[in-house]
N, C-alpha and C. Protein backbone atom coordinates (compact mmCIF):
# COMPACT_ATOMS: atom_id res chain seq x y z
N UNK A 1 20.89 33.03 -1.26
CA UNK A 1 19.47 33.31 -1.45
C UNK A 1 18.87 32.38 -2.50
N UNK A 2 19.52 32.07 -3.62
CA UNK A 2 19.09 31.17 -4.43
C UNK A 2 18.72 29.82 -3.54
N UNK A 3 19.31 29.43 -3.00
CA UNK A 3 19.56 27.89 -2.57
C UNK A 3 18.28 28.03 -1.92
N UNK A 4 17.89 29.21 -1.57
CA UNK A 4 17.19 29.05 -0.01
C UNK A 4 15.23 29.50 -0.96
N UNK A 5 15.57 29.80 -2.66
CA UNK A 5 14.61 30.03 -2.58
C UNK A 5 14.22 28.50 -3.91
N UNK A 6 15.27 27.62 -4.08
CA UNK A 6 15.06 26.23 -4.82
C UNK A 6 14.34 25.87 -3.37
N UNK A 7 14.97 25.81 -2.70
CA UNK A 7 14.14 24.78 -1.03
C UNK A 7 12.50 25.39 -1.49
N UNK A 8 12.19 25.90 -1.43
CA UNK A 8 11.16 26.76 -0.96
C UNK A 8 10.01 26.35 -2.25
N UNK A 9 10.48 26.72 -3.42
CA UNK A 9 10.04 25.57 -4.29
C UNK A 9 9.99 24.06 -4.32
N UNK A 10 11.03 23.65 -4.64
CA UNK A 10 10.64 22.14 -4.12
C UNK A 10 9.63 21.52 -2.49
N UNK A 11 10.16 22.26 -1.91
CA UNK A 11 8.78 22.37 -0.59
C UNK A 11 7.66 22.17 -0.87
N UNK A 12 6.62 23.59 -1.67
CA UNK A 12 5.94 23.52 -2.11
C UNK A 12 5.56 22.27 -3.31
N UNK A 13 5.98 22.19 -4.16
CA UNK A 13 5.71 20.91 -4.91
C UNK A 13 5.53 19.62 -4.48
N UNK A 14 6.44 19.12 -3.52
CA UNK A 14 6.32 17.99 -2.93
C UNK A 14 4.73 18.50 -2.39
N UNK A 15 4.41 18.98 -1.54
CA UNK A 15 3.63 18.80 -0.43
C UNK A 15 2.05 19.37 -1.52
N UNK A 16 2.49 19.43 -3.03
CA UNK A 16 1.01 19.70 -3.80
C UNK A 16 0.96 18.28 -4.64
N UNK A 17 1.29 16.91 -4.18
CA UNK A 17 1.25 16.02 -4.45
C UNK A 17 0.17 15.51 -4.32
N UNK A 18 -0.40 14.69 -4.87
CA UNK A 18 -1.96 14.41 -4.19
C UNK A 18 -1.86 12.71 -4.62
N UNK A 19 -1.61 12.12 -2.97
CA UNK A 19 -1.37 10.89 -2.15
C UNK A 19 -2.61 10.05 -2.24
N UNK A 20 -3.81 10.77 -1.55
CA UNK A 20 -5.13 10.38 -1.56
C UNK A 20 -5.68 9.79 -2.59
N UNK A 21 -5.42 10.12 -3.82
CA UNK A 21 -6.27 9.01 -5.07
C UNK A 21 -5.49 8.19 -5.54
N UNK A 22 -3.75 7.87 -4.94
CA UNK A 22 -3.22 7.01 -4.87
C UNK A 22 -3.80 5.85 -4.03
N UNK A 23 -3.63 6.21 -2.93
CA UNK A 23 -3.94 5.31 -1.83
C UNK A 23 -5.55 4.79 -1.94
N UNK A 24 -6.15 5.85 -2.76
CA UNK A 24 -7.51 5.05 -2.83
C UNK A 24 -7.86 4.04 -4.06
N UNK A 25 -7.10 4.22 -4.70
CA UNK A 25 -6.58 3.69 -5.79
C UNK A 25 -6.00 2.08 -5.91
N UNK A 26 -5.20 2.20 -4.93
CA UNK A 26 -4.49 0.66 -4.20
C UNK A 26 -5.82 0.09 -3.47
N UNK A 27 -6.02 0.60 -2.68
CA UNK A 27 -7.24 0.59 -1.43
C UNK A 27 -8.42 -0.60 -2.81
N UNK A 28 -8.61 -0.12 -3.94
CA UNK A 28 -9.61 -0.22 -4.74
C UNK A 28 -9.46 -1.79 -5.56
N UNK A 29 -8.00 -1.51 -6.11
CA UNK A 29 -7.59 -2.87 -6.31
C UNK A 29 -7.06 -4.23 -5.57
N UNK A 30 -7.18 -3.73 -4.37
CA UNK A 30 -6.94 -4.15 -3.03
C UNK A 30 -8.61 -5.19 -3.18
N UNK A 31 -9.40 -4.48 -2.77
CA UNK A 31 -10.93 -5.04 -2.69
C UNK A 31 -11.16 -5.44 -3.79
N UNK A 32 -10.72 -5.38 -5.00
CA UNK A 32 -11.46 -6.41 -6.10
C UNK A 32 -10.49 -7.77 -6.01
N UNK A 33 -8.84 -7.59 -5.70
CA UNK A 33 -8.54 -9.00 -5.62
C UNK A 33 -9.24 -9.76 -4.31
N UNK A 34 -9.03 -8.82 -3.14
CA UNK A 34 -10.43 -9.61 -2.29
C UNK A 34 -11.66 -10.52 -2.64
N UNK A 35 -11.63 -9.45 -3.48
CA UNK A 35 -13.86 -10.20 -3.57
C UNK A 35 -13.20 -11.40 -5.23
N UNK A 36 -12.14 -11.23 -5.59
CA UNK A 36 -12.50 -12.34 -6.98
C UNK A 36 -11.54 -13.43 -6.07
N UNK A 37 -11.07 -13.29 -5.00
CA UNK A 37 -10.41 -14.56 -4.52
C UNK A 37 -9.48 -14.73 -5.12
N UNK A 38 -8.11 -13.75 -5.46
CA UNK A 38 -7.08 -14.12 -6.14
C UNK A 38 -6.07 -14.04 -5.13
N UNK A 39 -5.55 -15.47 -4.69
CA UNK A 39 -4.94 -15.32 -3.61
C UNK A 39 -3.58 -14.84 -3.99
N UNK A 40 -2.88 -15.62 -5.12
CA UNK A 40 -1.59 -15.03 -5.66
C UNK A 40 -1.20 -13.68 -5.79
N UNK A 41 -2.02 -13.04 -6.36
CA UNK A 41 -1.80 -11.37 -6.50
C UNK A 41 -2.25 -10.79 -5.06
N UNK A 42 -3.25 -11.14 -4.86
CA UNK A 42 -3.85 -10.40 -3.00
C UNK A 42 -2.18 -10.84 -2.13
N UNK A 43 -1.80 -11.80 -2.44
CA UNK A 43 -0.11 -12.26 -1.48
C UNK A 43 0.72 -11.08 -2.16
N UNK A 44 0.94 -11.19 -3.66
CA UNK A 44 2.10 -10.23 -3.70
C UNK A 44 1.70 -8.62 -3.50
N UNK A 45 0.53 -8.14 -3.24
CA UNK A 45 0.37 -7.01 -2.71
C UNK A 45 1.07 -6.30 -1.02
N UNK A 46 1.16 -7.30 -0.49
CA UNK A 46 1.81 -7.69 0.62
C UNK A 46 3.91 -7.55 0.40
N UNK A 47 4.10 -6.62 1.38
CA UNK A 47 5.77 -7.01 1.63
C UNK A 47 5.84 -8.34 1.90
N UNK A 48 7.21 -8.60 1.60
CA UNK A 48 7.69 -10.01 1.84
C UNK A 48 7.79 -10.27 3.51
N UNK A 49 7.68 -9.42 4.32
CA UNK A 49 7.71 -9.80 5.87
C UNK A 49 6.19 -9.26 5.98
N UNK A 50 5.25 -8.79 5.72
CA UNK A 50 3.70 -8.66 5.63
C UNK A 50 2.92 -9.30 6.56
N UNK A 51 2.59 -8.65 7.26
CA UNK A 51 1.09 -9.84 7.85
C UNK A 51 -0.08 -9.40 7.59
N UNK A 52 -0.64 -10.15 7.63
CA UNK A 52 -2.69 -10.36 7.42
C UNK A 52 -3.24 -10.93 8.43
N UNK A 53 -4.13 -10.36 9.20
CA UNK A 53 -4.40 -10.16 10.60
C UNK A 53 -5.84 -9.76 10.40
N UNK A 54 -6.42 -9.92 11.57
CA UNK A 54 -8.34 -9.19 11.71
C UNK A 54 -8.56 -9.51 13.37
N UNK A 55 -9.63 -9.08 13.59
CA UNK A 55 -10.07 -9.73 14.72
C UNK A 55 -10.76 -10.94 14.59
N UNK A 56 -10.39 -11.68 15.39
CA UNK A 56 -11.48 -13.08 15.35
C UNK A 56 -10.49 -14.31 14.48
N UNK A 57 -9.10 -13.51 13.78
CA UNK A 57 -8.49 -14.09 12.95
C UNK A 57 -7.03 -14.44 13.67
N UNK A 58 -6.17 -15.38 12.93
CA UNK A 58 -4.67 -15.57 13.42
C UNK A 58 -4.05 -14.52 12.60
N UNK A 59 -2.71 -14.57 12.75
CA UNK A 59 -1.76 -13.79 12.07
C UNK A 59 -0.98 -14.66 11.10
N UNK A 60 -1.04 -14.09 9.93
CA UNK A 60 -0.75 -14.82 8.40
C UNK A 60 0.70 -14.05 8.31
N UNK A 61 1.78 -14.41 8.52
CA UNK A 61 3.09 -14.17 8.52
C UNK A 61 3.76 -14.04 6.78
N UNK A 62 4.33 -13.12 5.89
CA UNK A 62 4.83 -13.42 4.74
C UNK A 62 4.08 -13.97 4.15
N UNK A 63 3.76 -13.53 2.45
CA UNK A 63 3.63 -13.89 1.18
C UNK A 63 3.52 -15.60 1.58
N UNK A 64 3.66 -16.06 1.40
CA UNK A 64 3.52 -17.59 1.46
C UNK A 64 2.43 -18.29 2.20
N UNK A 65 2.59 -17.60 3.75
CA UNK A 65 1.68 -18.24 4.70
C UNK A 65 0.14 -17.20 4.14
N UNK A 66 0.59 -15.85 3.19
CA UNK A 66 -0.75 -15.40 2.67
C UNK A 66 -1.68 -15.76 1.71
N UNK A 67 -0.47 -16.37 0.88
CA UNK A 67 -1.21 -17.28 -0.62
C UNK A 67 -1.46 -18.36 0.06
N UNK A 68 -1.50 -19.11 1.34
CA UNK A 68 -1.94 -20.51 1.40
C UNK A 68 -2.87 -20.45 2.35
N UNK A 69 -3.21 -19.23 3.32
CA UNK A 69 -4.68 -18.81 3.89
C UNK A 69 -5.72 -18.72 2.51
């Protein structure tokens, strides 16, 4: 019964995490290296296998081919 009532807690905790002002958060510093044109940091925001993609656009393969778009 113990075991089953740690689950039950940790359950709850995980899932009262709050993701959303993370992600908007990234999302935020995301758009200011955008708009100041910092290509170095806008690349390492990116995984090392990463692409950068749009419509109307090619596909920017890895950190490298992102810092040199």
């Amino acid at each position: 019964m113990k075991y089953y009532s740690f689950l039950i807690i940790v359950l709850l905790l995980s899932a009262c995490v709050d993701r959303k002002t993370e992600i908007e958060s990234a999302m935020r510093q995301y758009d200011h290296l955008t708009f100041r044109m910092n290509g170095d940091s806008l690349a390492d925001t990116y995984t090392t296998n990463g692409v950068l993609g749009g419509k109307g656009m090619g596909k920017y393969i890895s950190r490298d081919s992102i810092r040199k778009f």
